[in-house]
N, C-alpha and C. Protein backbone atom coordinates (compact mmCIF):
# COMPACT_ATOMS: atom_id res chain seq x y z
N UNK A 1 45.81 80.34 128.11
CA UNK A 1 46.34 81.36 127.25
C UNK A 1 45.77 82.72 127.62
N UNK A 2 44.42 82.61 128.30
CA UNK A 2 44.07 84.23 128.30
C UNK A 2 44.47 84.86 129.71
N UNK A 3 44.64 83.87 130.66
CA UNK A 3 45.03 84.30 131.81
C UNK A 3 46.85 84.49 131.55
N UNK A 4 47.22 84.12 130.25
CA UNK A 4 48.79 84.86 130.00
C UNK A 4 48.67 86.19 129.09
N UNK A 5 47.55 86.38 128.71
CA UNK A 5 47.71 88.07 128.56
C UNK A 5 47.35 87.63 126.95
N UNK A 6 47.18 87.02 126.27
CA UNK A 6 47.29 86.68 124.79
C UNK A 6 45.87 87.06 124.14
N UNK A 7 46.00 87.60 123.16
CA UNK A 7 45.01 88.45 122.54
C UNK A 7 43.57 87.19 122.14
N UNK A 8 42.08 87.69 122.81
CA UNK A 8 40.81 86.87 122.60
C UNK A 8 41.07 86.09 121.29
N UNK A 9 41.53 86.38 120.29
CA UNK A 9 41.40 86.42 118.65
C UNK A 9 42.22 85.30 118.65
N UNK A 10 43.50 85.15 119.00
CA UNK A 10 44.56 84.20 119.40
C UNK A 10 44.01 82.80 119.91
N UNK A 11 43.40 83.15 121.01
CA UNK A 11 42.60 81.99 121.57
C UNK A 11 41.53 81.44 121.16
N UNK A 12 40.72 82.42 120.50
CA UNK A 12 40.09 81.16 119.50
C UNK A 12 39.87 80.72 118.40
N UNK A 13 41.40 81.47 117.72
CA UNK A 13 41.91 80.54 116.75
C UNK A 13 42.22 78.72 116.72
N UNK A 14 43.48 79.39 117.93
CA UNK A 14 43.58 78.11 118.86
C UNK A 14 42.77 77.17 119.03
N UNK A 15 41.33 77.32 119.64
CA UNK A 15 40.94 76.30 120.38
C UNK A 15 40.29 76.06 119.22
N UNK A 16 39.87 76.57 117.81
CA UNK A 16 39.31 76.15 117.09
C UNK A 16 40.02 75.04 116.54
N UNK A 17 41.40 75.58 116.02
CA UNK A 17 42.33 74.33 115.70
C UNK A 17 42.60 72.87 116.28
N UNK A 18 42.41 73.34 117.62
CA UNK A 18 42.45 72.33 118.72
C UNK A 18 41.41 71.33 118.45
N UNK A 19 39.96 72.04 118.25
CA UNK A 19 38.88 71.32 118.33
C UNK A 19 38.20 70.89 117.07
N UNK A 20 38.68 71.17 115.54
CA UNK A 20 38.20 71.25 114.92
C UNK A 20 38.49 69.65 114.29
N UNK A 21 37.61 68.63 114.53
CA UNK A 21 37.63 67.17 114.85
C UNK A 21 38.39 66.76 113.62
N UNK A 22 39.68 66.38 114.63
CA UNK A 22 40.94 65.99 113.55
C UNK A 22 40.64 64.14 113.82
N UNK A 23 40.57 63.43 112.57
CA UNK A 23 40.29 62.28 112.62
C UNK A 23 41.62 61.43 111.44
N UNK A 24 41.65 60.67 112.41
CA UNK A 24 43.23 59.87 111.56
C UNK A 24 43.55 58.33 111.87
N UNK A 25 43.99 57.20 111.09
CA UNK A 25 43.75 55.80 111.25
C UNK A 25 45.44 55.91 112.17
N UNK A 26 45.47 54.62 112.88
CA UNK A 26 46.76 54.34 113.88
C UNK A 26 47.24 53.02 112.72
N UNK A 27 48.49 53.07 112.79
CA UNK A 27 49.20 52.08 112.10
C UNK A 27 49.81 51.01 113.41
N UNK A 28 49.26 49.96 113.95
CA UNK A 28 49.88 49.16 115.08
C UNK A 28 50.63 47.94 114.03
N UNK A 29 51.76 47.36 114.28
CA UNK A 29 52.19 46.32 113.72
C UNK A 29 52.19 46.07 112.32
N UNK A 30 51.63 46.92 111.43
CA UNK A 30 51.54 47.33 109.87
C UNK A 30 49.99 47.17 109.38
N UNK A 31 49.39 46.83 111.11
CA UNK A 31 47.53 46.76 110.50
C UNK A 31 47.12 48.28 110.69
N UNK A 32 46.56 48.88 109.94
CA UNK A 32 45.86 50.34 109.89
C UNK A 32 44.61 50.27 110.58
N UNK A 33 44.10 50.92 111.58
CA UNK A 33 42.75 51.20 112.13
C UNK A 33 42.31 51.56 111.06
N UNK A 34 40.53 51.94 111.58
CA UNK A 34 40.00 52.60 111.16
C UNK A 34 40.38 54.08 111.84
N UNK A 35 39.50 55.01 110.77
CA UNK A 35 39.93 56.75 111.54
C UNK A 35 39.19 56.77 112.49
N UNK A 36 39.82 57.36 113.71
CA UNK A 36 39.12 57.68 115.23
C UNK A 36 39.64 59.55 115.07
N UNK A 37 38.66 59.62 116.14
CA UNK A 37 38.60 61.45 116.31
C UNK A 37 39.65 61.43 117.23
N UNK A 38 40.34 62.33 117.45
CA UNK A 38 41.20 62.81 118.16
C UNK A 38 40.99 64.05 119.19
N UNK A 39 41.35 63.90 120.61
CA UNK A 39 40.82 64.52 121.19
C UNK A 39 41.77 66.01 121.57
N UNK A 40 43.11 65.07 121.82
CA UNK A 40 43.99 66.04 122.30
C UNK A 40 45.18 65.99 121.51
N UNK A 41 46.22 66.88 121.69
CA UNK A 41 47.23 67.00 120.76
C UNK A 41 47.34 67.80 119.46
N UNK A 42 48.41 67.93 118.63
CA UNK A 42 48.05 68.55 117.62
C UNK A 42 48.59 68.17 116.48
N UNK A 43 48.07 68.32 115.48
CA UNK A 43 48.46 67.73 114.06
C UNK A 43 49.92 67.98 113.67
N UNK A 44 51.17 66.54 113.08
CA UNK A 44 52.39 67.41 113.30
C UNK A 44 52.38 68.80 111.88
N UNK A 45 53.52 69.42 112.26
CA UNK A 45 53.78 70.31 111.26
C UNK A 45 52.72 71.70 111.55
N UNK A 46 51.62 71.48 112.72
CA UNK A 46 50.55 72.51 113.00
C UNK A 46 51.59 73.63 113.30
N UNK A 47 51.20 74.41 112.98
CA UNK A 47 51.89 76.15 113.11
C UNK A 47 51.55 76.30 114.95
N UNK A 48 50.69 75.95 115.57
CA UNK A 48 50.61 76.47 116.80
C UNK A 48 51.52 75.52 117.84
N UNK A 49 51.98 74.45 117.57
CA UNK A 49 52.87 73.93 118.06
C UNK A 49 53.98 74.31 118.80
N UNK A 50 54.49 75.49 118.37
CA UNK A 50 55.46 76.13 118.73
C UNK A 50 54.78 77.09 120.42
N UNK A 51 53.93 77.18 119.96
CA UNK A 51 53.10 78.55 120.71
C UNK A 51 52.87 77.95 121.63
N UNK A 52 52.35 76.39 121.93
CA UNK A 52 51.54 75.88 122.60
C UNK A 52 52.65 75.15 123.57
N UNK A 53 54.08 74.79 122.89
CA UNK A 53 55.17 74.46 123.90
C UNK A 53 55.18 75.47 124.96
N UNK A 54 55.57 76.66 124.29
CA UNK A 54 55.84 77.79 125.12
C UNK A 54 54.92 78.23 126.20
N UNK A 55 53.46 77.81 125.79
CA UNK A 55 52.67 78.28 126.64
C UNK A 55 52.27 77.29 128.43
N UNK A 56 52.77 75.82 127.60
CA UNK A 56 52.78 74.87 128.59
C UNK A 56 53.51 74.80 129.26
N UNK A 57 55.02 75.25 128.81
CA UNK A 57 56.02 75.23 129.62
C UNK A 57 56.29 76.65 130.84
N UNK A 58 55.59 77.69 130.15
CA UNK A 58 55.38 79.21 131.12
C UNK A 58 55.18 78.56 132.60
N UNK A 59 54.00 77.77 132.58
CA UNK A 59 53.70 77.61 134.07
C UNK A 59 54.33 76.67 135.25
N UNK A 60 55.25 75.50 134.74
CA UNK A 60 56.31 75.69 135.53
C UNK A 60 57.28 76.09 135.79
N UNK A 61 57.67 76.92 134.71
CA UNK A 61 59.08 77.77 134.83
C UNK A 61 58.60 79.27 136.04
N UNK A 62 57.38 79.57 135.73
CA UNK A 62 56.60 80.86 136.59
C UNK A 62 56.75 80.36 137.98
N UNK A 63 56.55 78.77 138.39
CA UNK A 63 56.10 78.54 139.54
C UNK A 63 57.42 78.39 140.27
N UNK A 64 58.56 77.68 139.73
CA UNK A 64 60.05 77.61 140.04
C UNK A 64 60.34 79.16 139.89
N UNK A 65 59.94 80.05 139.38
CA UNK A 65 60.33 81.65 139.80
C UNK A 65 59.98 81.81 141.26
N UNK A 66 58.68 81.91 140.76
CA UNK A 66 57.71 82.39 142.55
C UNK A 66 58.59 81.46 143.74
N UNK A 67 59.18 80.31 143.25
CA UNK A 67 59.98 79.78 144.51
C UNK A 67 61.01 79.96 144.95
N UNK A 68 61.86 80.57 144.04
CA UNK A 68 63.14 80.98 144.33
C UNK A 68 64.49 79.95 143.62
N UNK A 69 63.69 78.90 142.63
CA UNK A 69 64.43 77.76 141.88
C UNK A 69 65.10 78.05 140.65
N UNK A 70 66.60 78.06 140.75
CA UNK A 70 66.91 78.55 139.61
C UNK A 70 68.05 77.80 138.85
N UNK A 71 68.28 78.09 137.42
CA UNK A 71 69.42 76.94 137.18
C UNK A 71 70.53 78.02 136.95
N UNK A 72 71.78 77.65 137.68
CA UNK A 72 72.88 78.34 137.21
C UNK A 72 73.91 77.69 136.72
């Protein structure tokens, strides 16, 4: 995110959200875990979700620019 120009404040909002140890049980076959920490991903309905598509998707759409790949 900061090497896309996005304001310090932005980013570590972000990574706080990111990191701020989201812990949640898995439902397999109708047996419930116990809660495990979660490392990656984001909680649904998270507000940065949106932000974070966009931001993942920038860098191969940038790299199919720099190549000359385009959809018409």
């Amino acid at each position: 995110m900061e090497r896309l120009g996005m304001p310090a404040g932005f980013v570590r909002i972000a990574r706080l959200l990111r990191t701020a140890g989201m812990h949640a049980p898995a439902l397999v076959n109708g047996c419930v875990s116990q809660a495990a920490e979660f490392a990656a991903g984001l909680r649904q309905g998270c507000v940065l979700a949106q932000a974070e598509y966009l931001v993942v998707g920038q860098a191969p759409a940038a790299w199919l620019q720099e190549h000359g790949v385009s959809i018409r």
